[in-house]
ModelCIF file with pLDDT and N, C-alpha, C, O atoms, coordinates in Angstrom:
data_MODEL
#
_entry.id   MODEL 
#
_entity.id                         1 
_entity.type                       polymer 
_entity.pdbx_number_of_molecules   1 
#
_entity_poly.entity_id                      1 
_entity_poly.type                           'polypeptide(L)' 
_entity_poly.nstd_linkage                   no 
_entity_poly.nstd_monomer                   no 
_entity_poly.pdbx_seq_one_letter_code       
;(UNK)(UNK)(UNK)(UNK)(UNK)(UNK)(UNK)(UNK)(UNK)(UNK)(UNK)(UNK)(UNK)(UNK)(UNK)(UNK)
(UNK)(UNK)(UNK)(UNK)(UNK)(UNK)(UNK)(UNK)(UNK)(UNK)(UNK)(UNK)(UNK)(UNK)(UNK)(UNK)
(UNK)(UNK)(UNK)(UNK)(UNK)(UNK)(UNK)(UNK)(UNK)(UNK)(UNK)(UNK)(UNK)(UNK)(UNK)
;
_entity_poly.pdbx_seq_one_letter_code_can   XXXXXXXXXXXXXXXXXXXXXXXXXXXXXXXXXXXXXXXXXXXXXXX 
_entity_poly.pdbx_strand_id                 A 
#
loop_
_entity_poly_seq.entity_id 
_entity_poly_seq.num 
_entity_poly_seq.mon_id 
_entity_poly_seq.hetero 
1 1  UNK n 
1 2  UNK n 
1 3  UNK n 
1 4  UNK n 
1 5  UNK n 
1 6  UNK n 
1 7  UNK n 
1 8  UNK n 
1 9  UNK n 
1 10 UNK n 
1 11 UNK n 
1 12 UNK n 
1 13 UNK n 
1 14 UNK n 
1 15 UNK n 
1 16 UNK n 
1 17 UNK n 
1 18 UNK n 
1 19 UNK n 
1 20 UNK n 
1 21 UNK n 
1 22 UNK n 
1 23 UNK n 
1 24 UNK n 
1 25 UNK n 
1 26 UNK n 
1 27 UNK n 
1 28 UNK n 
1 29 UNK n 
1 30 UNK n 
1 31 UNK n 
1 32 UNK n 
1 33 UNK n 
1 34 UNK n 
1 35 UNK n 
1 36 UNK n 
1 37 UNK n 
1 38 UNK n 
1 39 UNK n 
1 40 UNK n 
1 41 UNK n 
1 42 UNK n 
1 43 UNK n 
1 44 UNK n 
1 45 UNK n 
1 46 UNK n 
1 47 UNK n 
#
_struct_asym.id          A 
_struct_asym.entity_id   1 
#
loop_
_ma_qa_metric.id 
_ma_qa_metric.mode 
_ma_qa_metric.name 
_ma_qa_metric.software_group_id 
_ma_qa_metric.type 
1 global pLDDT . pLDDT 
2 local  pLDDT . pLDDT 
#
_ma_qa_metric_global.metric_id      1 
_ma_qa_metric_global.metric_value   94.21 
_ma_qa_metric_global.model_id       1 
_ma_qa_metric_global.ordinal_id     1 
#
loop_
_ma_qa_metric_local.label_asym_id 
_ma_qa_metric_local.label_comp_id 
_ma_qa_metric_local.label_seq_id 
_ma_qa_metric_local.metric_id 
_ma_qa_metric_local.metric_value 
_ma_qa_metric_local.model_id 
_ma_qa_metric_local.ordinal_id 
A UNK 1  2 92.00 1 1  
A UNK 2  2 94.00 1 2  
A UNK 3  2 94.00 1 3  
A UNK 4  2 96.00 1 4  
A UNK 5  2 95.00 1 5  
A UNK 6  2 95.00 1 6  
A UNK 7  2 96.00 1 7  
A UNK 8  2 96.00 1 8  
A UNK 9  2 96.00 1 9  
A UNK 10 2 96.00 1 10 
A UNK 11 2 96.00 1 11 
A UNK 12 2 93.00 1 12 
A UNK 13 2 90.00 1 13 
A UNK 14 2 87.00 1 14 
A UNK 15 2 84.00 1 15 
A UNK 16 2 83.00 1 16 
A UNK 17 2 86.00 1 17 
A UNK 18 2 89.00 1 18 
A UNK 19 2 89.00 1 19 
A UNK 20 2 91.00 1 20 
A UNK 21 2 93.00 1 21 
A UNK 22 2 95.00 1 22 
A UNK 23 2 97.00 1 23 
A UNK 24 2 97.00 1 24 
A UNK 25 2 97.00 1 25 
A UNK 26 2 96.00 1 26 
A UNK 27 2 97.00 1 27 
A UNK 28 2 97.00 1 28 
A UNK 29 2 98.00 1 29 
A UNK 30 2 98.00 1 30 
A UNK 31 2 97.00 1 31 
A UNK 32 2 96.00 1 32 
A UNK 33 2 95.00 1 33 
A UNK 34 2 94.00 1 34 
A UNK 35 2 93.00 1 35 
A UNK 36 2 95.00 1 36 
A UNK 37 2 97.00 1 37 
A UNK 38 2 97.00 1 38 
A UNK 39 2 97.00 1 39 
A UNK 40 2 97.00 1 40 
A UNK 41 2 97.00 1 41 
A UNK 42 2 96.00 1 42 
A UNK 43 2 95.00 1 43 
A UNK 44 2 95.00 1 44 
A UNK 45 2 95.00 1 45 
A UNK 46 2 94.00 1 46 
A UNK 47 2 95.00 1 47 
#
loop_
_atom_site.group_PDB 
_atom_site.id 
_atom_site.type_symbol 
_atom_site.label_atom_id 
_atom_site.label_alt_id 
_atom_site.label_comp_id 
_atom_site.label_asym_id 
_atom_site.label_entity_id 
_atom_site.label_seq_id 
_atom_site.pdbx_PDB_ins_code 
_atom_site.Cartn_x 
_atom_site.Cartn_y 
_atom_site.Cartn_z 
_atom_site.occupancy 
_atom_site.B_iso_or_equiv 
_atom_site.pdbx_formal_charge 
_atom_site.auth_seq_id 
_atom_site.auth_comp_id 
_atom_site.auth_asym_id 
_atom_site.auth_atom_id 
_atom_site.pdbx_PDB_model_num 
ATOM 1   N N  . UNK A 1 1  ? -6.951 1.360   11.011  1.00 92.00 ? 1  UNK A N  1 
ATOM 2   C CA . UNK A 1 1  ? -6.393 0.797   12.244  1.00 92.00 ? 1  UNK A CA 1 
ATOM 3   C C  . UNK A 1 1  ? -6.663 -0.700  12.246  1.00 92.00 ? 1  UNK A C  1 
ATOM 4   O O  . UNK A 1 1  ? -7.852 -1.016  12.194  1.00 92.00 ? 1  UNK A O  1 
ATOM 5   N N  . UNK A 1 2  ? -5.730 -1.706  12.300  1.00 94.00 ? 2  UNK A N  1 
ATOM 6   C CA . UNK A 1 2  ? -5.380 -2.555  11.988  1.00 94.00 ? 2  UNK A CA 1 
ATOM 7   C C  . UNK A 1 2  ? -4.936 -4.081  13.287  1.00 94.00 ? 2  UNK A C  1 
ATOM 8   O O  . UNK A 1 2  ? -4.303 -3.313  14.012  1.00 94.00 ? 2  UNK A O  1 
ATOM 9   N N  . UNK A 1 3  ? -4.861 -4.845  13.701  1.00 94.00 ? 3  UNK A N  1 
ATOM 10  C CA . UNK A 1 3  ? -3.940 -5.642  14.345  1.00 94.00 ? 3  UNK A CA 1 
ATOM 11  C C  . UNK A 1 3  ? -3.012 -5.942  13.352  1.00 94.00 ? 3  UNK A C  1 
ATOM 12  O O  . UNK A 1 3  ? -3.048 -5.631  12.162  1.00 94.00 ? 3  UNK A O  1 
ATOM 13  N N  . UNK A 1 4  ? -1.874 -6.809  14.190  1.00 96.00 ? 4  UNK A N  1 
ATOM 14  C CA . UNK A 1 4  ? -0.887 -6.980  13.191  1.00 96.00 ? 4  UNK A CA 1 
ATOM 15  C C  . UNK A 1 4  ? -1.599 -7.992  12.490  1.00 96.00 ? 4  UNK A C  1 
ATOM 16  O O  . UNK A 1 4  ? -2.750 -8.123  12.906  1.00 96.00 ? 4  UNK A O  1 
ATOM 17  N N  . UNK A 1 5  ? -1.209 -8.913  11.356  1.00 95.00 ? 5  UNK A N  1 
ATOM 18  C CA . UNK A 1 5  ? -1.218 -9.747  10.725  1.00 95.00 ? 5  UNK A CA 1 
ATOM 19  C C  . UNK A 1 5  ? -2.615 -9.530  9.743   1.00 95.00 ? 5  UNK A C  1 
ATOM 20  O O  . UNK A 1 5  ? -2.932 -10.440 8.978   1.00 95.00 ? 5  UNK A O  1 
ATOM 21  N N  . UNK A 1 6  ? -3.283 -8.496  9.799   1.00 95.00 ? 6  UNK A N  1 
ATOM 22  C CA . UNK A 1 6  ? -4.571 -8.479  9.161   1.00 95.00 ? 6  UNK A CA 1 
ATOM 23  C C  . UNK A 1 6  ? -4.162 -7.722  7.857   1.00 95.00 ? 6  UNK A C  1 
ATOM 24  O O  . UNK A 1 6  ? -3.042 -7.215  7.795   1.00 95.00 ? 6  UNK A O  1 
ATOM 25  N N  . UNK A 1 7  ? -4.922 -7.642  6.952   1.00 96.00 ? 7  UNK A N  1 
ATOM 26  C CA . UNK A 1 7  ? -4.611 -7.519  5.432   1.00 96.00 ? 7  UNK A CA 1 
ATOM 27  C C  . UNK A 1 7  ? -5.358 -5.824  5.256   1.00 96.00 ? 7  UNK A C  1 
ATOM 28  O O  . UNK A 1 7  ? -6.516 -5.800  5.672   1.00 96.00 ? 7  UNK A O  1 
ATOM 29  N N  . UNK A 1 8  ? -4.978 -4.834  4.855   1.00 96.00 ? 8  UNK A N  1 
ATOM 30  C CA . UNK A 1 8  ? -5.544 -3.613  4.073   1.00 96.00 ? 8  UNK A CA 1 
ATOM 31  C C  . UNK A 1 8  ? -5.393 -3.655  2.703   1.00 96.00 ? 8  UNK A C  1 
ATOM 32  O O  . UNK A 1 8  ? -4.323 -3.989  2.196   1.00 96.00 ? 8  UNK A O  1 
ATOM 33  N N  . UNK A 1 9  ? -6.688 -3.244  1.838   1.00 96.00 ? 9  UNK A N  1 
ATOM 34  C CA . UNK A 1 9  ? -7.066 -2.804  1.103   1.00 96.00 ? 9  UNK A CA 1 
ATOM 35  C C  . UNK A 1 9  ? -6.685 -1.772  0.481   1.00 96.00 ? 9  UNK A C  1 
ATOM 36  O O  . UNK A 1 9  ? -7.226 -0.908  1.171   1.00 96.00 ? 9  UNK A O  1 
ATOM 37  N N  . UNK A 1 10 ? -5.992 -1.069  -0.555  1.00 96.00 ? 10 UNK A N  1 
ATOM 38  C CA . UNK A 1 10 ? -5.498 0.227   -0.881  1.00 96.00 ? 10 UNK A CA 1 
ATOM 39  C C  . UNK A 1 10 ? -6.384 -0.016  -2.666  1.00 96.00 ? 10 UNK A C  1 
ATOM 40  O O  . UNK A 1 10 ? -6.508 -1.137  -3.159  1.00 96.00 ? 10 UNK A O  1 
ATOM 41  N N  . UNK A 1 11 ? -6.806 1.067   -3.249  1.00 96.00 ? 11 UNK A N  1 
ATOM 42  C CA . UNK A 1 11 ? -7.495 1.804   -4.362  1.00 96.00 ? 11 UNK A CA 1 
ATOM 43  C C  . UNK A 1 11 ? -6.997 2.501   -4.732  1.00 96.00 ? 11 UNK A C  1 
ATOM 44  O O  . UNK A 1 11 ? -7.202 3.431   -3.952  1.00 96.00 ? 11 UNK A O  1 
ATOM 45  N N  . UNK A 1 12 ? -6.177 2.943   -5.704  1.00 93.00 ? 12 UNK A N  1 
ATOM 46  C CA . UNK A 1 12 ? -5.971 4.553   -6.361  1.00 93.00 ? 12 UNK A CA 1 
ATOM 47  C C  . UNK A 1 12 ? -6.943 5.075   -7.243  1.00 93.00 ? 12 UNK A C  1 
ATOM 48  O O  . UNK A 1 12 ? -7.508 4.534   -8.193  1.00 93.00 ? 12 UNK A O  1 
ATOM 49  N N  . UNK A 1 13 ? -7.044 6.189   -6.786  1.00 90.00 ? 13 UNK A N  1 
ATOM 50  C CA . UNK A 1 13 ? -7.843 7.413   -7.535  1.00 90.00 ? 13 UNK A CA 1 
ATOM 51  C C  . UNK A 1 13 ? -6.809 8.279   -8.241  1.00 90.00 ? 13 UNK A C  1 
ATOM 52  O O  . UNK A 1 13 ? -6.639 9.371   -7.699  1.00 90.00 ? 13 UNK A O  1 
ATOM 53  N N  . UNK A 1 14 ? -5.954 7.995   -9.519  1.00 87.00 ? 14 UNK A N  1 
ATOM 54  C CA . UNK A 1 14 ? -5.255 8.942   -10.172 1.00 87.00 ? 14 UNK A CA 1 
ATOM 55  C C  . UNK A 1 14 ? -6.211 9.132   -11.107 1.00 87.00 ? 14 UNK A C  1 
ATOM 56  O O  . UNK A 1 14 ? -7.097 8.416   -11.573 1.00 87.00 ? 14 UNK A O  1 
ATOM 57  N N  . UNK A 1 15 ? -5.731 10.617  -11.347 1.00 84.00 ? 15 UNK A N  1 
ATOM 58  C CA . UNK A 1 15 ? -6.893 11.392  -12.521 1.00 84.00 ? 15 UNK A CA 1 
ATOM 59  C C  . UNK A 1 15 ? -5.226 11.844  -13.256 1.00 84.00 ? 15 UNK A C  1 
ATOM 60  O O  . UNK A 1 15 ? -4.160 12.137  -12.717 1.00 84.00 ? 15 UNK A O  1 
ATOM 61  N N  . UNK A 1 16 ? -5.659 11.718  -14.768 1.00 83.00 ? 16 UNK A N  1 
ATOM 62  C CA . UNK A 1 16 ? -5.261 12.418  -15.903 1.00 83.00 ? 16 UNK A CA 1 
ATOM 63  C C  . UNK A 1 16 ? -4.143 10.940  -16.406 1.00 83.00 ? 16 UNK A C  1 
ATOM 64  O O  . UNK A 1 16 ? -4.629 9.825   -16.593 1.00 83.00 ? 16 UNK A O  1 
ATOM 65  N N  . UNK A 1 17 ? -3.077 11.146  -16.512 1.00 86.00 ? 17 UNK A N  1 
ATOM 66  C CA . UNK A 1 17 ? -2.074 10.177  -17.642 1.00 86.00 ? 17 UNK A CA 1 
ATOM 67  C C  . UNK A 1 17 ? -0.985 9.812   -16.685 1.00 86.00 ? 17 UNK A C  1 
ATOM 68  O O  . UNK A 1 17 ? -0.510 10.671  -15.942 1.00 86.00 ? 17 UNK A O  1 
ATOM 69  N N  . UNK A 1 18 ? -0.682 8.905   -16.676 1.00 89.00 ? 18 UNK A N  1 
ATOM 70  C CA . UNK A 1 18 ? 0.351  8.568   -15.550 1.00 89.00 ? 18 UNK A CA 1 
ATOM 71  C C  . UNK A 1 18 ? 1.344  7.609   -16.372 1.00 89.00 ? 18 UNK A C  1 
ATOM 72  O O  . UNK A 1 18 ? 0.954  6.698   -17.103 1.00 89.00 ? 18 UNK A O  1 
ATOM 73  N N  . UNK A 1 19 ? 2.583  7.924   -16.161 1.00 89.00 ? 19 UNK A N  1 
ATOM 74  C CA . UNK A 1 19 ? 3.660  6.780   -16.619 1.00 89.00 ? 19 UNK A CA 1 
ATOM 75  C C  . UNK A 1 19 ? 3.855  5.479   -15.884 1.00 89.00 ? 19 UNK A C  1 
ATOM 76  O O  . UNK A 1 19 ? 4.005  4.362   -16.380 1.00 89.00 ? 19 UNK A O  1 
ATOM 77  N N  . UNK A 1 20 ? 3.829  5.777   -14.785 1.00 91.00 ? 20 UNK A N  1 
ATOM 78  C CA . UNK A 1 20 ? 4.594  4.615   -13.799 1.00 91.00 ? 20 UNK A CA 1 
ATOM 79  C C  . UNK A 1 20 ? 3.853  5.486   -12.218 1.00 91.00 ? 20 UNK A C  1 
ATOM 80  O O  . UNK A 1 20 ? 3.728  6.699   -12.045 1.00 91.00 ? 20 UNK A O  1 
ATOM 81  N N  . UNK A 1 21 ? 3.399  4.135   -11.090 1.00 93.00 ? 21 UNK A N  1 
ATOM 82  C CA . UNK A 1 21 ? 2.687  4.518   -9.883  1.00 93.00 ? 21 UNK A CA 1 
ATOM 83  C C  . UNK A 1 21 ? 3.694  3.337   -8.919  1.00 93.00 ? 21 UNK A C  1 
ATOM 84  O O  . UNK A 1 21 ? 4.139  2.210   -9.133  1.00 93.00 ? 21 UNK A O  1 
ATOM 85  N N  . UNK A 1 22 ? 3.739  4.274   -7.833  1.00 95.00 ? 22 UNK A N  1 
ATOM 86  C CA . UNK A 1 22 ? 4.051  2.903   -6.783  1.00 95.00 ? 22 UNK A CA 1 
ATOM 87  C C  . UNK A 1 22 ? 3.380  3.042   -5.116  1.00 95.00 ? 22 UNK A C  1 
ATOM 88  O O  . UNK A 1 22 ? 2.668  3.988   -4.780  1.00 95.00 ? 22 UNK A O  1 
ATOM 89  N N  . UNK A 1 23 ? 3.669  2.199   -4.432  1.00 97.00 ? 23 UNK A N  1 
ATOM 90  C CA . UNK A 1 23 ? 2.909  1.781   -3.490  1.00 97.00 ? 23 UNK A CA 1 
ATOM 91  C C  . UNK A 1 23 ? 3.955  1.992   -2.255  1.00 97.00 ? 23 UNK A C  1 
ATOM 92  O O  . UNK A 1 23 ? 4.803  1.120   -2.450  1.00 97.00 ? 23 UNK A O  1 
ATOM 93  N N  . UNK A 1 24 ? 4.299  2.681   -1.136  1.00 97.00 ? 24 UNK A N  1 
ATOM 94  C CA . UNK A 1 24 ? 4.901  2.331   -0.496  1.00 97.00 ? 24 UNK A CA 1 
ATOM 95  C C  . UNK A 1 24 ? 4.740  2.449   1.353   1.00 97.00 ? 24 UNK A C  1 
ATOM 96  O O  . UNK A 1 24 ? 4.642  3.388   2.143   1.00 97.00 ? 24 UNK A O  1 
ATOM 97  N N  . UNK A 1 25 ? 4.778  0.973   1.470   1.00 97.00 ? 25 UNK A N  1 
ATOM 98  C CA . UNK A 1 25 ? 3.997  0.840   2.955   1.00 97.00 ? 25 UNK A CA 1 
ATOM 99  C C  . UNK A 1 25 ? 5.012  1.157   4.021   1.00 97.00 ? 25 UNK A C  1 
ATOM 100 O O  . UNK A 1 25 ? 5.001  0.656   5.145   1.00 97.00 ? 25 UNK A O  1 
ATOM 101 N N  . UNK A 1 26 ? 5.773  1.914   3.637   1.00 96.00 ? 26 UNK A N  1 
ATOM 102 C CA . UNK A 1 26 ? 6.219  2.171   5.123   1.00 96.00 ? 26 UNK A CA 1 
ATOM 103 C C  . UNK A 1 26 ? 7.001  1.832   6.123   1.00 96.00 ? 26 UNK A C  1 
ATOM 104 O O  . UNK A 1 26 ? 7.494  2.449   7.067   1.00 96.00 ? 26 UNK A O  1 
ATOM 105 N N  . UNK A 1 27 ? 7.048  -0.046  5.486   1.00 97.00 ? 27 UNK A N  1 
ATOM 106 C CA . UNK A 1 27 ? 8.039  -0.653  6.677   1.00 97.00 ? 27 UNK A CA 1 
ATOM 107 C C  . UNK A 1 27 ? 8.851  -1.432  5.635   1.00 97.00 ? 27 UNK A C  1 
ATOM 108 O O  . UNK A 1 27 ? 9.080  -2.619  5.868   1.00 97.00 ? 27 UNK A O  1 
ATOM 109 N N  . UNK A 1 28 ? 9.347  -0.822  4.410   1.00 97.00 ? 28 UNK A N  1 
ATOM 110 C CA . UNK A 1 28 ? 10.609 -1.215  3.635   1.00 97.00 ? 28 UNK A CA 1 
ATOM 111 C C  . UNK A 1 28 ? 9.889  -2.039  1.890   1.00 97.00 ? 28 UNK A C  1 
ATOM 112 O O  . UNK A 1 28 ? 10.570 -2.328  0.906   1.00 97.00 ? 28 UNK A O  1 
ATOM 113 N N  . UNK A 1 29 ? 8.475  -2.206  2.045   1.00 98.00 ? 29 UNK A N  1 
ATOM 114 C CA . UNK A 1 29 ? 7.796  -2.608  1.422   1.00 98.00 ? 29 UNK A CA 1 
ATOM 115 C C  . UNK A 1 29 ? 7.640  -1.802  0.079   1.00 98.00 ? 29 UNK A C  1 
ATOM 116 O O  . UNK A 1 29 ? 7.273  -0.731  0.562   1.00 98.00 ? 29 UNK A O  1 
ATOM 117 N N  . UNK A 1 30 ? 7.668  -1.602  -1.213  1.00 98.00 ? 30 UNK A N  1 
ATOM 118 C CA . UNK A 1 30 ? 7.076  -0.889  -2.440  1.00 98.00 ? 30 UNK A CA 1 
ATOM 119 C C  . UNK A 1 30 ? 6.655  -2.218  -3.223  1.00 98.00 ? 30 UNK A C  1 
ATOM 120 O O  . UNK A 1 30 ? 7.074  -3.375  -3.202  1.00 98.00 ? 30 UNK A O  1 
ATOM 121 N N  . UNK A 1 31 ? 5.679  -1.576  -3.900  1.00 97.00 ? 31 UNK A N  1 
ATOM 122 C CA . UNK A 1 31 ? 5.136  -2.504  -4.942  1.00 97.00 ? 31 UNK A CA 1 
ATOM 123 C C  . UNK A 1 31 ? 4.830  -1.436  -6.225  1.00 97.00 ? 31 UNK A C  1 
ATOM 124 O O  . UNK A 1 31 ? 4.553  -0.298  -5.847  1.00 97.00 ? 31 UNK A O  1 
ATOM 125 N N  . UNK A 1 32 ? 4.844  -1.651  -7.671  1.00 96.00 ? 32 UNK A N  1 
ATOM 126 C CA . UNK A 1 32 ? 5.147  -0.578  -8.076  1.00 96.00 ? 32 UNK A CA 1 
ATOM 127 C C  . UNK A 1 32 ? 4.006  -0.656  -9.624  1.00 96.00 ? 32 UNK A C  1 
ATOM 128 O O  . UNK A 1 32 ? 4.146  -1.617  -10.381 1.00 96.00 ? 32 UNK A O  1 
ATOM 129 N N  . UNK A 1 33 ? 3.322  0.043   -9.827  1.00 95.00 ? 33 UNK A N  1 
ATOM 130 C CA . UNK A 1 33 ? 2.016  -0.168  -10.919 1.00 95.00 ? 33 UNK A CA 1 
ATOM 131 C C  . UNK A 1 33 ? 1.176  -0.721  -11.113 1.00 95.00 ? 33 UNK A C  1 
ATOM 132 O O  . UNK A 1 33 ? 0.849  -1.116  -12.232 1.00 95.00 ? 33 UNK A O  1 
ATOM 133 N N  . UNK A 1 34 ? 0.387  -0.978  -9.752  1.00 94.00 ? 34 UNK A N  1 
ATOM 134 C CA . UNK A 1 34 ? -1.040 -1.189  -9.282  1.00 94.00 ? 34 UNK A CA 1 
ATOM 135 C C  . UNK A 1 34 ? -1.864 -0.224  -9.213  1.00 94.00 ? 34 UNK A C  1 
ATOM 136 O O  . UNK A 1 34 ? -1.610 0.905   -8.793  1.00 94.00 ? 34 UNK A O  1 
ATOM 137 N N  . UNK A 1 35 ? -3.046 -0.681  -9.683  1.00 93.00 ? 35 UNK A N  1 
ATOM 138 C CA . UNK A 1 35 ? -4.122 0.087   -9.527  1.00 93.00 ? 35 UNK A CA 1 
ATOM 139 C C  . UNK A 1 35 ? -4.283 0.155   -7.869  1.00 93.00 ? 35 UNK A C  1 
ATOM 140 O O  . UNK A 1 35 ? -4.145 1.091   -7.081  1.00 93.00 ? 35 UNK A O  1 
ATOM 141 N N  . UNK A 1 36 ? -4.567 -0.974  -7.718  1.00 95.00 ? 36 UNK A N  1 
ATOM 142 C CA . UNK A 1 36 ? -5.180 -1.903  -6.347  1.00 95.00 ? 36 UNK A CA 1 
ATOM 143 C C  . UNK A 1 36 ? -3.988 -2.691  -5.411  1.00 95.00 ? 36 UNK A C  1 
ATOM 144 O O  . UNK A 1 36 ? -3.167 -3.459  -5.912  1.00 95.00 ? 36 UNK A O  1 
ATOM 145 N N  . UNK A 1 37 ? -4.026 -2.472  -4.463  1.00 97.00 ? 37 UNK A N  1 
ATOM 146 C CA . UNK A 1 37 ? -2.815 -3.235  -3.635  1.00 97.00 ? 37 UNK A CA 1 
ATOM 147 C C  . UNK A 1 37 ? -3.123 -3.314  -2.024  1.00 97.00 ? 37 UNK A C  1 
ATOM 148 O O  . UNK A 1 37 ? -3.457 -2.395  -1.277  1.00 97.00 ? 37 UNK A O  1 
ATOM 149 N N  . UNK A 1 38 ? -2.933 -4.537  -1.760  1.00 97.00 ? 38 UNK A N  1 
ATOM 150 C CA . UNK A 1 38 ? -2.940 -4.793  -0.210  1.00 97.00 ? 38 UNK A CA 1 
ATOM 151 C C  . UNK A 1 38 ? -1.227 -5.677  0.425   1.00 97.00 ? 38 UNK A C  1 
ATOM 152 O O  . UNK A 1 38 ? -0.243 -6.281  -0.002  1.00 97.00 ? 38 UNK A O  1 
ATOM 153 N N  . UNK A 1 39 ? -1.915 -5.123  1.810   1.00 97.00 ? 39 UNK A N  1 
ATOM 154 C CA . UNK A 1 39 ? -0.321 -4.975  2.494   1.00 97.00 ? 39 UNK A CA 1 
ATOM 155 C C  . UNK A 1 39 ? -0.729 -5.562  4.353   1.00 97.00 ? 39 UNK A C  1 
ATOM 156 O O  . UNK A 1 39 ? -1.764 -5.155  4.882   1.00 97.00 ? 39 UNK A O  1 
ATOM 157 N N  . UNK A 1 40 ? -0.130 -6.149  4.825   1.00 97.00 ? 40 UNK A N  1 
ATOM 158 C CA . UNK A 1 40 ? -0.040 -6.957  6.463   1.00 97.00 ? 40 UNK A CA 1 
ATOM 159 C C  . UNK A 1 40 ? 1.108  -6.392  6.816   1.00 97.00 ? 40 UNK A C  1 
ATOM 160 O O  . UNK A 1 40 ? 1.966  -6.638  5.968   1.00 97.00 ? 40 UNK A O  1 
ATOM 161 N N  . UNK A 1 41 ? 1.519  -5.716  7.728   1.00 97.00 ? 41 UNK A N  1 
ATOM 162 C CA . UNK A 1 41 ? 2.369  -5.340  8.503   1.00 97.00 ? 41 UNK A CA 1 
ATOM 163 C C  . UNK A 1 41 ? 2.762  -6.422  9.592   1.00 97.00 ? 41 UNK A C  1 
ATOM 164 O O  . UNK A 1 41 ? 1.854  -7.154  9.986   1.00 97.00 ? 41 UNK A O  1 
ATOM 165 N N  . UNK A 1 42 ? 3.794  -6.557  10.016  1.00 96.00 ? 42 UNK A N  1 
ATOM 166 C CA . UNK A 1 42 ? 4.129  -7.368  11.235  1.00 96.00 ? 42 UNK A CA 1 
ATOM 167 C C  . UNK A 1 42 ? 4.539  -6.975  12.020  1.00 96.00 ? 42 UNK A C  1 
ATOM 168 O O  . UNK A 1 42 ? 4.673  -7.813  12.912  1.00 96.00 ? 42 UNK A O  1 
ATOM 169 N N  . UNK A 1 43 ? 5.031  -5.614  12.378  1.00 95.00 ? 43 UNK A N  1 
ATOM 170 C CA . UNK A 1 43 ? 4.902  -5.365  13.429  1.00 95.00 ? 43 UNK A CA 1 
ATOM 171 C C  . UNK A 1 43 ? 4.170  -4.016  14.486  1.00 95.00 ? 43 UNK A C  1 
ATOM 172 O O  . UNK A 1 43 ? 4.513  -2.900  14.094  1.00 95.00 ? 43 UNK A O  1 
ATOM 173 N N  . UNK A 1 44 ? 3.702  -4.014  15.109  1.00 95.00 ? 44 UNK A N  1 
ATOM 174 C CA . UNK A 1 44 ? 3.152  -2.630  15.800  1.00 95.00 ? 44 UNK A CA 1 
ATOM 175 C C  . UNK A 1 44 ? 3.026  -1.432  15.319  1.00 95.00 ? 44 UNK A C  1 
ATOM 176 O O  . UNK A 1 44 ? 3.226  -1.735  14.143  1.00 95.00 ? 44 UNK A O  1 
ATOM 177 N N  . UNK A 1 45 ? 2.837  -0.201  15.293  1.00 95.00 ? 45 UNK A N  1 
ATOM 178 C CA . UNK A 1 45 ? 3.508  0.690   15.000  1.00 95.00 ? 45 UNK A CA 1 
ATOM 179 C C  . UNK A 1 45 ? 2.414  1.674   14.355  1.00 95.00 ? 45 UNK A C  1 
ATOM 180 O O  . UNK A 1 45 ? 1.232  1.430   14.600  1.00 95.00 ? 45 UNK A O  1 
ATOM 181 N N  . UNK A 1 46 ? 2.732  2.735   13.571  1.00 94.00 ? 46 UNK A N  1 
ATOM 182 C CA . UNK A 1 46 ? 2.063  3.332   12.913  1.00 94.00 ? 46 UNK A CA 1 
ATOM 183 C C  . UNK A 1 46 ? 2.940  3.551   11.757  1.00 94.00 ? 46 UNK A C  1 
ATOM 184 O O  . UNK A 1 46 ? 4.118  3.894   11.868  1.00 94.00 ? 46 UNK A O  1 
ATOM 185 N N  . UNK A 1 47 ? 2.030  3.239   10.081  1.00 95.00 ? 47 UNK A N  1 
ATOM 186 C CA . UNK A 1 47 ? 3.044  3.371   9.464   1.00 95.00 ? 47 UNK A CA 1 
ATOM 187 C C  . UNK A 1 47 ? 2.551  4.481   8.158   1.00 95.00 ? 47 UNK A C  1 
ATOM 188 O O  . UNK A 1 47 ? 3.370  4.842   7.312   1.00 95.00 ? 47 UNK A O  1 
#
């Protein structure tokens, strides 16, 4: 739980062999073969 404009932290924990991972926040956002990825929302909401 967040205000807007503040930054989260995301970690993946995949176990075993993976080709390709992506990230997707919810409000139109993907980022795609990160281990590690952070994300600011702008507006309200729950996402």
């Amino acid at each position: 739980n967040v205000a807007v404009g503040f930054s989260v932290s995301f970690q993946s924990q995949i176990n075993g062999r993976v080709s390709a991972s992506s990230w997707d926040f919810g409000d139109g956002v993907v980022v795609s073969n990160r281990p590690y990825a952070s994300h600011v929302w702008l507006g309200d909401g729950d996402y």
